[in-house]
PDB file of N, CA and C in Angstrom:
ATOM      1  N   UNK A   1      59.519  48.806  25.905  1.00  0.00           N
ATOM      2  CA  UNK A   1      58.444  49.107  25.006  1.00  0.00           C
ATOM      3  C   UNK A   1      57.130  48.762  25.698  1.00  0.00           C
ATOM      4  N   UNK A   2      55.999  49.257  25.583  1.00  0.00           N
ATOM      5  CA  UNK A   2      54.852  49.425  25.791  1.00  0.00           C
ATOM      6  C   UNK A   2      53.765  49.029  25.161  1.00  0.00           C
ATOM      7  N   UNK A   3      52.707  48.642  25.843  1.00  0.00           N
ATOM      8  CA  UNK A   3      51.292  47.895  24.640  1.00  0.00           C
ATOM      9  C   UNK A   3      50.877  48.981  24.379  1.00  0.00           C
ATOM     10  N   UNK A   4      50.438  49.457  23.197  1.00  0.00           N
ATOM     11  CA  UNK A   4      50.005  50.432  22.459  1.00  0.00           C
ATOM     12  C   UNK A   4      48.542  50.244  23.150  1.00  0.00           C
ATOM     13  N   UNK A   5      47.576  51.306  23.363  1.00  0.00           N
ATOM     14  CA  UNK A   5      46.190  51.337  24.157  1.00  0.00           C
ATOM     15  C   UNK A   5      45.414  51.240  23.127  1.00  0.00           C
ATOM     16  N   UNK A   6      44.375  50.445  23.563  1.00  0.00           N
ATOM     17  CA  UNK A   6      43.412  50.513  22.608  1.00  0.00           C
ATOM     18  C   UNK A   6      42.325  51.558  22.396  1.00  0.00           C
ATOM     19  N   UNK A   7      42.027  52.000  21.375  1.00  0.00           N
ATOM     20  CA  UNK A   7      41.391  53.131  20.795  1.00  0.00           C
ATOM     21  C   UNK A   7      40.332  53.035  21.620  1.00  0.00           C
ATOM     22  N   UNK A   8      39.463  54.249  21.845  1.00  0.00           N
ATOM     23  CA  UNK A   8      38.749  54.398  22.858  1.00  0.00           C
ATOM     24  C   UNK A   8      36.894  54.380  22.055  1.00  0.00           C
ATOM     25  N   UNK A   9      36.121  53.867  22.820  1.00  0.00           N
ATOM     26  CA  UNK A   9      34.876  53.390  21.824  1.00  0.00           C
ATOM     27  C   UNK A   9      34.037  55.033  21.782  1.00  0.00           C
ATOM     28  N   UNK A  10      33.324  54.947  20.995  1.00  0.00           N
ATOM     29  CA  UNK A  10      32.529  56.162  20.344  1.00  0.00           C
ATOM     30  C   UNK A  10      30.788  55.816  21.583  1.00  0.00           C
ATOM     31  N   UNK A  11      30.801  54.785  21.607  1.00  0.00           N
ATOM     32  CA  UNK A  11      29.665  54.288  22.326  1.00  0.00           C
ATOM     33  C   UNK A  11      29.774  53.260  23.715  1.00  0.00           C
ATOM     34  N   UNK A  12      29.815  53.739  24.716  1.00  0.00           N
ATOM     35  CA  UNK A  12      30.459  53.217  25.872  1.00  0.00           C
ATOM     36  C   UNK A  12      29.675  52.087  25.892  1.00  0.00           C
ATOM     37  N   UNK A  13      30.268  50.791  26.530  1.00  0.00           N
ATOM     38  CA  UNK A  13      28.987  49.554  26.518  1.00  0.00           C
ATOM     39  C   UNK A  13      28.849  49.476  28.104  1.00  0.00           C
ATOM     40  N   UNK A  14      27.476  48.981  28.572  1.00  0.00           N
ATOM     41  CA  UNK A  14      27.004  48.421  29.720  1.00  0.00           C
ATOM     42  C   UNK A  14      27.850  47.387  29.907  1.00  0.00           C
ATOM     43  N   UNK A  15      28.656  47.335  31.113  1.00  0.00           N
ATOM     44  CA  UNK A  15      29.725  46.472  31.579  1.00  0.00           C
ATOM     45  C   UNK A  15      29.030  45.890  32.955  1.00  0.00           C
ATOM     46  N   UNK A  16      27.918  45.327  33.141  1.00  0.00           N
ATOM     47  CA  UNK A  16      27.496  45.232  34.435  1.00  0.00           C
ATOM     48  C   UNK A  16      27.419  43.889  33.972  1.00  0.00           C
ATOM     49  N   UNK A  17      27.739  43.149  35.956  1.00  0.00           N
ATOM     50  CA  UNK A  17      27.843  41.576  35.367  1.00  0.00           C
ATOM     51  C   UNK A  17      26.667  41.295  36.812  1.00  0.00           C
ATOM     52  N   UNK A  18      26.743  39.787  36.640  1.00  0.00           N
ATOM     53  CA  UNK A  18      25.500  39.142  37.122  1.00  0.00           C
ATOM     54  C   UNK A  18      24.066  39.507  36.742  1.00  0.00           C
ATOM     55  N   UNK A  19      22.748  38.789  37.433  1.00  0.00           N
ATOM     56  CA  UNK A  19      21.577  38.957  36.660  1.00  0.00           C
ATOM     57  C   UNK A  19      21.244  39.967  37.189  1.00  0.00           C
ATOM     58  N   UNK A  20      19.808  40.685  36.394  1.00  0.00           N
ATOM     59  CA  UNK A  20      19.112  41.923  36.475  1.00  0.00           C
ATOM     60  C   UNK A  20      17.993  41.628  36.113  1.00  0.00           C
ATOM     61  N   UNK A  21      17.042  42.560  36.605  1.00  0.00           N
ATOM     62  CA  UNK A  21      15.638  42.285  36.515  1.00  0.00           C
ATOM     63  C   UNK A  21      15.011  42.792  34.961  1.00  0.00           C
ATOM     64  N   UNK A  22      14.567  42.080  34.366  1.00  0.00           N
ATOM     65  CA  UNK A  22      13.846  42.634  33.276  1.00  0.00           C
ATOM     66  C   UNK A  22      12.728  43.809  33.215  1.00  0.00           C
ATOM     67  N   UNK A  23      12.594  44.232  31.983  1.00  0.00           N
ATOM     68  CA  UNK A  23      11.924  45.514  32.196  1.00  0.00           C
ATOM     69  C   UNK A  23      10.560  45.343  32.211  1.00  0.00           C
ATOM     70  N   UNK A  24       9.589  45.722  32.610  1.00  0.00           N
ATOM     71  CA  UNK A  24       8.464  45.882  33.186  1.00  0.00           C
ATOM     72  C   UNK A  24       7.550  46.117  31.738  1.00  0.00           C
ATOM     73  N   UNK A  25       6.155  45.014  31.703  1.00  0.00           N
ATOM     74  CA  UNK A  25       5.632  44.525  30.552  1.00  0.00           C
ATOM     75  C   UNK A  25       5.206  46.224  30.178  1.00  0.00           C
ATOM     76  N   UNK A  26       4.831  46.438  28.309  1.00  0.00           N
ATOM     77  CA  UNK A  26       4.321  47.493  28.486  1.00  0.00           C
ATOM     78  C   UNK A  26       2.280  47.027  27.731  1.00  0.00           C
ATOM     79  N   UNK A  27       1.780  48.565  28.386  1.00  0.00           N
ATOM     80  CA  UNK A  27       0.950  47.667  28.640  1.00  0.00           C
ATOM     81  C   UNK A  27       0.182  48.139  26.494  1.00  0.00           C
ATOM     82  N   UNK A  28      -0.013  47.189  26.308  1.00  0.00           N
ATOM     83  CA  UNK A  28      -0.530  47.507  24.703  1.00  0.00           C
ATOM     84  C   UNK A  28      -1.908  47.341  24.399  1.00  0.00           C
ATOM     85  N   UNK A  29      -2.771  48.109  25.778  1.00  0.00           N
ATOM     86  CA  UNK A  29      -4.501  48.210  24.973  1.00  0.00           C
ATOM     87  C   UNK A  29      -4.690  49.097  24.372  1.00  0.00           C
ATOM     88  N   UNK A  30      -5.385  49.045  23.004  1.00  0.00           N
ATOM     89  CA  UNK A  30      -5.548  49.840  22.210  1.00  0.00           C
ATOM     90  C   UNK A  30      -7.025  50.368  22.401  1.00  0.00           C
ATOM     91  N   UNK A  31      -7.309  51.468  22.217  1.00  0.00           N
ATOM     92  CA  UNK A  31      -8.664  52.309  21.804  1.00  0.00           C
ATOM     93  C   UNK A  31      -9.597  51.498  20.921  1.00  0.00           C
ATOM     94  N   UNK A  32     -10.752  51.067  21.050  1.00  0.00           N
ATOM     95  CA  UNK A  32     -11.388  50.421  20.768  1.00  0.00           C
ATOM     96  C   UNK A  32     -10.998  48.765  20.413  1.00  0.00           C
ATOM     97  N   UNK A  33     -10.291  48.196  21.219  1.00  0.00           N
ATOM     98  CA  UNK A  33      -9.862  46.697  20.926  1.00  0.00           C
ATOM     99  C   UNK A  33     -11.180  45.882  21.130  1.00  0.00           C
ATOM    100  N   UNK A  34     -10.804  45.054  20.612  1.00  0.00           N
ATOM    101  CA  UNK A  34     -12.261  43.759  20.422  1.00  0.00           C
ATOM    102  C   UNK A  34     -12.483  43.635  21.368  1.00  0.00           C
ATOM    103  N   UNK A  35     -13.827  43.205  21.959  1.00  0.00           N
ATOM    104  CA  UNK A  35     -14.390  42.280  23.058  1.00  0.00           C
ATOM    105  C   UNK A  35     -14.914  41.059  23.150  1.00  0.00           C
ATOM    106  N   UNK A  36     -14.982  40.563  23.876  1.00  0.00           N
ATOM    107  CA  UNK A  36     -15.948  38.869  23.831  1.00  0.00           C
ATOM    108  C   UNK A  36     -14.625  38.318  23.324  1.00  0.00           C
ATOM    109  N   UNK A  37     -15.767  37.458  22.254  1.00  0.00           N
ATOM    110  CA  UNK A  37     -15.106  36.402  21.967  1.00  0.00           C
ATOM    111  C   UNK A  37     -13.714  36.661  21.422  1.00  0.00           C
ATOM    112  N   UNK A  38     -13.939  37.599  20.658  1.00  0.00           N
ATOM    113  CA  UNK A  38     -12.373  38.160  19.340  1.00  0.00           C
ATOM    114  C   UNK A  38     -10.948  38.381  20.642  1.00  0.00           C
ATOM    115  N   UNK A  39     -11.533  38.889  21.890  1.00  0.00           N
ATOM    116  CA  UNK A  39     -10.871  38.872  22.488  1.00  0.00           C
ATOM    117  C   UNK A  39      -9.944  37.546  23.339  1.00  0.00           C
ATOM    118  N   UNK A  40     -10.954  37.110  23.463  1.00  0.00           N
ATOM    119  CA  UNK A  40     -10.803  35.801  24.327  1.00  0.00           C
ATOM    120  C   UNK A  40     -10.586  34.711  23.149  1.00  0.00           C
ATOM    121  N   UNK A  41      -9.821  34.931  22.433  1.00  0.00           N
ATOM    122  CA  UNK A  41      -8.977  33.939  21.066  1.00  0.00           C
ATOM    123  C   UNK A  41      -9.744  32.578  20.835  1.00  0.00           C
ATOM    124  N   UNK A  42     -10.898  32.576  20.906  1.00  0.00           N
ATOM    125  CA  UNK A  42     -11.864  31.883  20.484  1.00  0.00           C
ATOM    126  C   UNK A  42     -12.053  31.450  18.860  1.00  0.00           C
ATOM    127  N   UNK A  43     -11.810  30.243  18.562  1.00  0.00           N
ATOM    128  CA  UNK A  43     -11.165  29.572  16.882  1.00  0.00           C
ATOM    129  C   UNK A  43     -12.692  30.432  16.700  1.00  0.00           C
ATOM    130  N   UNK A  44     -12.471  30.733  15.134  1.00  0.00           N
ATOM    131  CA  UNK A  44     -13.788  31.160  14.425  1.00  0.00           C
ATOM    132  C   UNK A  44     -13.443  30.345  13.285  1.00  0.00           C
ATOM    133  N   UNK A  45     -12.114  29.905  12.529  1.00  0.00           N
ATOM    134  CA  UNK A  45     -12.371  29.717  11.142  1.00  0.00           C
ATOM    135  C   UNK A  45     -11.401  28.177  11.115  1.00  0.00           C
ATOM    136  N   UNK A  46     -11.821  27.464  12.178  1.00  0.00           N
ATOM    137  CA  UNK A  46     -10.966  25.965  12.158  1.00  0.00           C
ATOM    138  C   UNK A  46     -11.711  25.298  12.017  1.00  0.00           C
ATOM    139  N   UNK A  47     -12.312  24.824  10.712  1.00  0.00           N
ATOM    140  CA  UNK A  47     -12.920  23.871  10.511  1.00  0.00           C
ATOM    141  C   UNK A  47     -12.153  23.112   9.544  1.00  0.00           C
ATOM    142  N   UNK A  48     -12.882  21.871   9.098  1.00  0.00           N
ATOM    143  CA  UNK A  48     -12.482  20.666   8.089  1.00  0.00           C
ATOM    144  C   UNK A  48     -12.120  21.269   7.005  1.00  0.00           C
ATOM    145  N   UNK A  49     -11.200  21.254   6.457  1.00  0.00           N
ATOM    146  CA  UNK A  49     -10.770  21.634   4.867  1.00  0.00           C
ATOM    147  C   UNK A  49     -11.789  21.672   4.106  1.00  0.00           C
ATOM    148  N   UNK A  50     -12.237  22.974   3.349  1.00  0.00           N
ATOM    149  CA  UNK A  50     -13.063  23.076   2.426  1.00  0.00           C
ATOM    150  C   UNK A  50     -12.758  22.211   1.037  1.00  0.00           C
ATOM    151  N   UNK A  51     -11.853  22.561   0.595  1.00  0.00           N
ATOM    152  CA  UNK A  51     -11.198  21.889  -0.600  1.00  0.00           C
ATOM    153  C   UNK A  51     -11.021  20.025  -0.117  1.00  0.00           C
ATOM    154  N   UNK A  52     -11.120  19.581   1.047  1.00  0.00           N
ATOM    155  CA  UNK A  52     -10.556  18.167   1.395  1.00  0.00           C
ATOM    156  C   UNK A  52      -9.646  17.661   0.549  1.00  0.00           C
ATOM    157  N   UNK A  53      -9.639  16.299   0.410  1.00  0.00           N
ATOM    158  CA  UNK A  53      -8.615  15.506  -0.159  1.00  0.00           C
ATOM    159  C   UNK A  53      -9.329  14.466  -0.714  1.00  0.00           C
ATOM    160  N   UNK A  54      -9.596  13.970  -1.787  1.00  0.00           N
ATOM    161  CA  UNK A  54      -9.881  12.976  -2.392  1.00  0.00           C
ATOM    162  C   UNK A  54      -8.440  11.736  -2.762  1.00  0.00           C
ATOM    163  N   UNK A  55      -7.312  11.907  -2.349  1.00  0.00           N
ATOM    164  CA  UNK A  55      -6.538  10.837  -2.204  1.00  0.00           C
ATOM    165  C   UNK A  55      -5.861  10.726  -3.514  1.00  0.00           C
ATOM    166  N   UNK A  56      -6.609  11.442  -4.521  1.00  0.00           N
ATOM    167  CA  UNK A  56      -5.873  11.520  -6.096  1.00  0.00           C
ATOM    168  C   UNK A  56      -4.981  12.391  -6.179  1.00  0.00           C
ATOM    169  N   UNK A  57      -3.522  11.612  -7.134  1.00  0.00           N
ATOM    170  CA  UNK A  57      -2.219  12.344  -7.251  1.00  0.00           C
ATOM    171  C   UNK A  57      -1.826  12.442  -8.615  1.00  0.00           C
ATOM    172  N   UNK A  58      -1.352  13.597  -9.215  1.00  0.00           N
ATOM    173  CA  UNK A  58      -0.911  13.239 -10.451  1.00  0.00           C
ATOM    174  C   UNK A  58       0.336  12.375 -10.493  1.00  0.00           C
ATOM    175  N   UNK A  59       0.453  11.255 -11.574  1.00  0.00           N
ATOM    176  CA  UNK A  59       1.549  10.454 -11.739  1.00  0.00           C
ATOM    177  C   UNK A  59       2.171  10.831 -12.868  1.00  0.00           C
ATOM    178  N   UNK A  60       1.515  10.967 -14.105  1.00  0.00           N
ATOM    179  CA  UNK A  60       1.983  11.293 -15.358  1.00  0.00           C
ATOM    180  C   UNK A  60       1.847  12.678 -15.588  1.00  0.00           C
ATOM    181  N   UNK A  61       2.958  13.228 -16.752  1.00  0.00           N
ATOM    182  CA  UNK A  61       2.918  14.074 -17.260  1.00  0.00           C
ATOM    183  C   UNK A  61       3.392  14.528 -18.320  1.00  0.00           C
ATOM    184  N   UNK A  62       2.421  15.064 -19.311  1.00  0.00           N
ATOM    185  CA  UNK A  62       2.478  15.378 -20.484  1.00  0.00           C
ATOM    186  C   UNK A  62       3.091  16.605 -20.836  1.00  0.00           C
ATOM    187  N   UNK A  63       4.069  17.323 -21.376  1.00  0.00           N
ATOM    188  CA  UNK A  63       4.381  18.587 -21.278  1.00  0.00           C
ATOM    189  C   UNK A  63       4.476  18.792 -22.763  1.00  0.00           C
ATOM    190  N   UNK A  64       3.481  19.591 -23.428  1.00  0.00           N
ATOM    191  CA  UNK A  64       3.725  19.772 -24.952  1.00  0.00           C
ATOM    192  C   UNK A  64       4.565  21.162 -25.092  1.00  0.00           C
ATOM    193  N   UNK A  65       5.835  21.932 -25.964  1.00  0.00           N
ATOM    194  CA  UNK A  65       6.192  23.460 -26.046  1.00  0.00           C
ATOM    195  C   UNK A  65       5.741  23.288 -27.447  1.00  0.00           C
ATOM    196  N   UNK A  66       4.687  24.066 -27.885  1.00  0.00           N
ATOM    197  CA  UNK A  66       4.591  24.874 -29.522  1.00  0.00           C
ATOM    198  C   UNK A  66       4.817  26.327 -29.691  1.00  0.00           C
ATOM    199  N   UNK A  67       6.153  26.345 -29.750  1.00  0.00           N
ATOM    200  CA  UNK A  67       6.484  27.935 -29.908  1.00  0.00           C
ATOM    201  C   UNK A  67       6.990  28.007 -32.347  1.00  0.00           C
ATOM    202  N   UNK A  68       6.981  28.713 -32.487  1.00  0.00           N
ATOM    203  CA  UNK A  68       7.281  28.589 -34.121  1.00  0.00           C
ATOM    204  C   UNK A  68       7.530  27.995 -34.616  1.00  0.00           C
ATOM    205  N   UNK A  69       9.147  27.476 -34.097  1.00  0.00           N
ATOM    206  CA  UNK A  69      10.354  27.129 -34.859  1.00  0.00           C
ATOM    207  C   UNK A  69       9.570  25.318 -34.846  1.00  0.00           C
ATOM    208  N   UNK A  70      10.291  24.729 -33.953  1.00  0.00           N
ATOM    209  CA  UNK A  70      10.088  23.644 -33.264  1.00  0.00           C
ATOM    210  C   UNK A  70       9.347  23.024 -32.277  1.00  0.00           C
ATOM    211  N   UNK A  71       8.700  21.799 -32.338  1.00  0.00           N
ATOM    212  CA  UNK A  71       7.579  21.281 -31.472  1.00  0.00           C
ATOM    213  C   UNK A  71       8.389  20.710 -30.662  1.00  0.00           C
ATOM    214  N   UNK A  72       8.124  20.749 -29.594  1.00  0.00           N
ATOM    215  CA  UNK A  72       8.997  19.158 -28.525  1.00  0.00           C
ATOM    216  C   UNK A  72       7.807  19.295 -27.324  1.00  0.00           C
ATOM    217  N   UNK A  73       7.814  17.873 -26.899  1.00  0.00           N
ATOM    218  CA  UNK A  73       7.443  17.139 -25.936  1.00  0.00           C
ATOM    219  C   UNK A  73       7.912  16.523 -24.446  1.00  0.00           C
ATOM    220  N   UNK A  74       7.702  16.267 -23.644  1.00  0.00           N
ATOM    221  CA  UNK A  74       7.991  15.764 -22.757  1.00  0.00           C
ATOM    222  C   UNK A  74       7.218  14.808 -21.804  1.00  0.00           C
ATOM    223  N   UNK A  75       7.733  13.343 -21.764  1.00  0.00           N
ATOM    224  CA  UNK A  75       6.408  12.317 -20.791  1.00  0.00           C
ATOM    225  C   UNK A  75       7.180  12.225 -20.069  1.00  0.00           C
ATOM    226  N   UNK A  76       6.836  12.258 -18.683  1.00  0.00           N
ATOM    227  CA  UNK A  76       7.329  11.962 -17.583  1.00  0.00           C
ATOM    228  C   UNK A  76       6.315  10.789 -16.792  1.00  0.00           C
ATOM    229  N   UNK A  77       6.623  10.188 -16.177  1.00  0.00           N
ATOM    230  CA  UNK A  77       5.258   9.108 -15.343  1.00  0.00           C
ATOM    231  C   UNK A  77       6.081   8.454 -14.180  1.00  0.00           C
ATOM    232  N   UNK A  78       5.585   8.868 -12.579  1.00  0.00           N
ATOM    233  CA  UNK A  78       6.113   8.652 -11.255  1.00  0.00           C
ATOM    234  C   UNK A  78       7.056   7.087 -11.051  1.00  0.00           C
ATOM    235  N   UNK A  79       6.117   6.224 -12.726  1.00  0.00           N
ATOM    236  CA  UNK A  79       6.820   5.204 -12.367  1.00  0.00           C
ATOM    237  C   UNK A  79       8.521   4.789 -12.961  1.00  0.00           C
ATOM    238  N   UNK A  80       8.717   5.922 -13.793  1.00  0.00           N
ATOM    239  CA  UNK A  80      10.287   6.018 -13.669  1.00  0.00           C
ATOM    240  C   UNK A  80       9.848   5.632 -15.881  1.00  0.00           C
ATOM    241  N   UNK A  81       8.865   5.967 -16.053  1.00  0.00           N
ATOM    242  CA  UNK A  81       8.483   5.773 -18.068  1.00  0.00           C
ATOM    243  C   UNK A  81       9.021   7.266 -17.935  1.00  0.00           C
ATOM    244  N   UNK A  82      10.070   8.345 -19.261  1.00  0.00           N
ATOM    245  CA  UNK A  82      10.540   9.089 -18.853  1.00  0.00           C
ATOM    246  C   UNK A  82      10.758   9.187 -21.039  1.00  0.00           C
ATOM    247  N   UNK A  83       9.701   9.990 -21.663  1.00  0.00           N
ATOM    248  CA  UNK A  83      10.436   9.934 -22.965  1.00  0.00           C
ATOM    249  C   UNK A  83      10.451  11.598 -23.189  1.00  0.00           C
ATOM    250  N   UNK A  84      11.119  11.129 -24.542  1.00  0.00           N
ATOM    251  CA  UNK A  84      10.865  13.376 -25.007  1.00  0.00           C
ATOM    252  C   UNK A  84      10.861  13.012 -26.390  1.00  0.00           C
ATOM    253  N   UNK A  85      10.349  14.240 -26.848  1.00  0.00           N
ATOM    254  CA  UNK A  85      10.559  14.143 -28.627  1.00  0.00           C
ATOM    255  C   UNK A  85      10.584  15.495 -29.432  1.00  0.00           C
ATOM    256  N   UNK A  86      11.296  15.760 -30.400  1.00  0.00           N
ATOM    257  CA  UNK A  86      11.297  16.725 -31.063  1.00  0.00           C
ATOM    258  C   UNK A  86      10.907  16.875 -32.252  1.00  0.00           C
ATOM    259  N   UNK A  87       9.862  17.403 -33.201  1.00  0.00           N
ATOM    260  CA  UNK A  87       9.690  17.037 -34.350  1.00  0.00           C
ATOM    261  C   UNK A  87       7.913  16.720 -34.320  1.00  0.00           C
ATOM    262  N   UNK A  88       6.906  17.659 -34.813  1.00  0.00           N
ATOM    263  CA  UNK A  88       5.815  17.319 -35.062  1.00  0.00           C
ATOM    264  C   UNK A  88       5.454  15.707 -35.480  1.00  0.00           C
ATOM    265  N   UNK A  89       6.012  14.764 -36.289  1.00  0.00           N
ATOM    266  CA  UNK A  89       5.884  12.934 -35.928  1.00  0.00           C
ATOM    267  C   UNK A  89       5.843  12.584 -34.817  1.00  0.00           C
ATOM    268  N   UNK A  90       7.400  12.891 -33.909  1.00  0.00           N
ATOM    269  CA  UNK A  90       7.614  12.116 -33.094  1.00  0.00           C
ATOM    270  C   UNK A  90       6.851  12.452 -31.759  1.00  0.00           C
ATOM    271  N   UNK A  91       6.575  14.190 -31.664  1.00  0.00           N
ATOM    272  CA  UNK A  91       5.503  14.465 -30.665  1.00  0.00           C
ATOM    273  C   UNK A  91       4.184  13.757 -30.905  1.00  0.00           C
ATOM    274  N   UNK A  92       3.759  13.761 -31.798  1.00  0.00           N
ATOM    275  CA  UNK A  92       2.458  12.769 -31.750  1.00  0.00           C
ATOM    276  C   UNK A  92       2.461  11.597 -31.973  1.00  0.00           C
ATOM    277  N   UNK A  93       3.725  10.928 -31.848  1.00  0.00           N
ATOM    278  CA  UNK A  93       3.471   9.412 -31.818  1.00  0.00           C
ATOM    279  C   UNK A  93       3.766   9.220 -29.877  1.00  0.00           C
ATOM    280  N   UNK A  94       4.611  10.302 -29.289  1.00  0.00           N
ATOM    281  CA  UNK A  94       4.723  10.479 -28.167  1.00  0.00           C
ATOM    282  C   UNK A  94       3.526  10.780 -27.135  1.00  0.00           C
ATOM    283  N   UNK A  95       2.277  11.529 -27.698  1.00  0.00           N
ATOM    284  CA  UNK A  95       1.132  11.396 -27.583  1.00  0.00           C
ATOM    285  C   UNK A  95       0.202  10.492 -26.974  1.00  0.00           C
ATOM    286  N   UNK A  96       0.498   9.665 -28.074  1.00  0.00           N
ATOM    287  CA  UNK A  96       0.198   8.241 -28.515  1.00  0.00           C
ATOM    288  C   UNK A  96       0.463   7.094 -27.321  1.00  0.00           C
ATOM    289  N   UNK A  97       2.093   7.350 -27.422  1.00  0.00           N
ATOM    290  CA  UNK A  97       2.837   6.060 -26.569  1.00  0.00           C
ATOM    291  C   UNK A  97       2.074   6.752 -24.624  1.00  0.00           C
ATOM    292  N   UNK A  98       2.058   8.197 -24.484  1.00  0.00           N
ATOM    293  CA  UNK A  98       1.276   8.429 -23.440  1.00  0.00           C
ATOM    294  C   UNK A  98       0.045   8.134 -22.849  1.00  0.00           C
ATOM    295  N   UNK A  99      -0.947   7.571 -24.379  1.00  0.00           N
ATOM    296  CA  UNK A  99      -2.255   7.088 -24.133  1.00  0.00           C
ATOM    297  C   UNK A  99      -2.203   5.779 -23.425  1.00  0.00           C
ATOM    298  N   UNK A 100      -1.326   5.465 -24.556  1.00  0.00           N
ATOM    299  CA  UNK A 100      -1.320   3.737 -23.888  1.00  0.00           C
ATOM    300  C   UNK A 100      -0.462   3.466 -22.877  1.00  0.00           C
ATOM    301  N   UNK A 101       0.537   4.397 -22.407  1.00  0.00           N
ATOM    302  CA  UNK A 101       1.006   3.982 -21.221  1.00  0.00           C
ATOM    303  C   UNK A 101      -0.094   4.138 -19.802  1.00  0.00           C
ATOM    304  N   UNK A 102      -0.926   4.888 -20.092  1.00  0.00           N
ATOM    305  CA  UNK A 102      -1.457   5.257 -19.266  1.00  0.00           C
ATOM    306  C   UNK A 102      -2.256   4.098 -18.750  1.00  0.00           C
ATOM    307  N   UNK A 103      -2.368   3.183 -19.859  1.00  0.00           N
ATOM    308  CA  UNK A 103      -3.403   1.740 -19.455  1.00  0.00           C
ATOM    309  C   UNK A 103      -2.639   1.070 -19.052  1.00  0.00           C
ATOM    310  N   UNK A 104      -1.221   0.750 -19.160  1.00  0.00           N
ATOM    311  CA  UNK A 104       0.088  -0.477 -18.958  1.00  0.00           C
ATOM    312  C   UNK A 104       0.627   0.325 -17.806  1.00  0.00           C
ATOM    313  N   UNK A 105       0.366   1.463 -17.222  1.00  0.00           N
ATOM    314  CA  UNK A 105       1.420   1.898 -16.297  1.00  0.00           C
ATOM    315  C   UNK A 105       1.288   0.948 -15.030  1.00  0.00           C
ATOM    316  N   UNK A 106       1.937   0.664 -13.859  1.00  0.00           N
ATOM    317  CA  UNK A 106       1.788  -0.843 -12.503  1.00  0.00           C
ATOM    318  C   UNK A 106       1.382   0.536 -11.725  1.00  0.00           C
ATOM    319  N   UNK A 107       1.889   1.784 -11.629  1.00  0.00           N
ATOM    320  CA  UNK A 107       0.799   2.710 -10.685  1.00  0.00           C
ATOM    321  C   UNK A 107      -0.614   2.766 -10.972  1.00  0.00           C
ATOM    322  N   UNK A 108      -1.055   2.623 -11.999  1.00  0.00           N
ATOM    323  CA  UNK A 108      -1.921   3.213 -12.075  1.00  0.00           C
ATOM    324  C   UNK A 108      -3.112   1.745 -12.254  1.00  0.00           C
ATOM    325  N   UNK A 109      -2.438   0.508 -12.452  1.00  0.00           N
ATOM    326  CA  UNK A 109      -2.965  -0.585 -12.930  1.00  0.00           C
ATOM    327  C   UNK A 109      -2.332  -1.515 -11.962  1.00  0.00           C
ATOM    328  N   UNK A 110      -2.360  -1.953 -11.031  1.00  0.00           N
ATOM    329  CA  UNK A 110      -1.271  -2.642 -10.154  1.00  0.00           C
ATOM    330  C   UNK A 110      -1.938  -4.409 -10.456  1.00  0.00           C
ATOM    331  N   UNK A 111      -0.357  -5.140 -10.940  1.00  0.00           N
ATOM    332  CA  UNK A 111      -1.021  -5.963 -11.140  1.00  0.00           C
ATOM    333  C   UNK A 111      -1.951  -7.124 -10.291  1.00  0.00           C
ATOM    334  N   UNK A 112      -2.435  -8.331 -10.378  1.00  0.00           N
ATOM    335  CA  UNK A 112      -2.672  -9.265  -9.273  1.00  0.00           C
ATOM    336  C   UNK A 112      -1.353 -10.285  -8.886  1.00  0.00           C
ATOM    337  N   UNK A 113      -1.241 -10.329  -7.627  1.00  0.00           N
ATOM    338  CA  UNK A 113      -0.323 -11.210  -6.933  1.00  0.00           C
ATOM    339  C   UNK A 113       0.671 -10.220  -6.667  1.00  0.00           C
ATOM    340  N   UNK A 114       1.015  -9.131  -7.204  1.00  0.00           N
ATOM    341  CA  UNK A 114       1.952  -8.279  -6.786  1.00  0.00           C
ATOM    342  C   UNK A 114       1.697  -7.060  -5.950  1.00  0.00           C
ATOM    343  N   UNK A 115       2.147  -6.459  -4.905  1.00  0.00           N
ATOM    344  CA  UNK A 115       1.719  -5.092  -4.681  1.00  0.00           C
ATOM    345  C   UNK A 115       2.551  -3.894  -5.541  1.00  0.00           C
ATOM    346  N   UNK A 116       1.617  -2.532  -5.964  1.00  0.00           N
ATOM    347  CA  UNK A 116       2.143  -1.697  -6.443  1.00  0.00           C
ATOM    348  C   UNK A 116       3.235  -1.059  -6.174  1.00  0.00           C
ATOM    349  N   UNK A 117       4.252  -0.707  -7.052  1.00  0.00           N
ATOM    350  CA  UNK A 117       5.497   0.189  -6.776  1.00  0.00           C
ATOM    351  C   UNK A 117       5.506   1.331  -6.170  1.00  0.00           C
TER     352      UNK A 117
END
């Protein structure tokens, strides 16, 4: 018995071994291309951040949904304070507990003798 041949390819492949020279750059000047500077990649628009950074981050967050049915809430705060509430009361006493966390939070108030979390 015999090895059955393998089917013959539709697209012959380049079987050449060892290295070969690469193909020759092409050349891509265009009809009216920039000059000067635009050419010669000269920064035009690297300057200092317009917007900068003032160093302020949000920590807390208030998330109110008022869609028809039902009110709910959501406090979140970086320092791990984490409530929710459902129910026009409990959203605004949730409100509430957000005001004053905001004065008791250790991010935002770090105490003395300790460093902040």
């Amino acid at each position: 018995m015999t090895a059955p041949t393998p089917p013959a390819l539709d697209c012959p492949t380049n079987t050449t071994t060892g290295p070969h020279a690469a193909p020759p750059p092409v050349d891509t000047t265009a009809v009216g291309e920039p000059k000067g500077a635009a050419r010669k990649g000269v920064r035009t628009a690297c300057g200092p951040d317009p917007h900068g950074d003032d160093g302020r981050r949000p920590i807390a967050w208030l998330h109110i949904v008022a869609p028809r049915a039902v009110l709910t809430a959501t406090l979140r705060c970086a320092c791990g304070h984490d409530r929710s509430a459902i129910g026009k009361p409990h959203v605004l006493a949730l409100i509430d507990d957000h005001t004053a966390h905001r004065d008791a939070c250790p991010l935002r108030n770090p105490q003395e003798g300790r460093p902040a979390a």
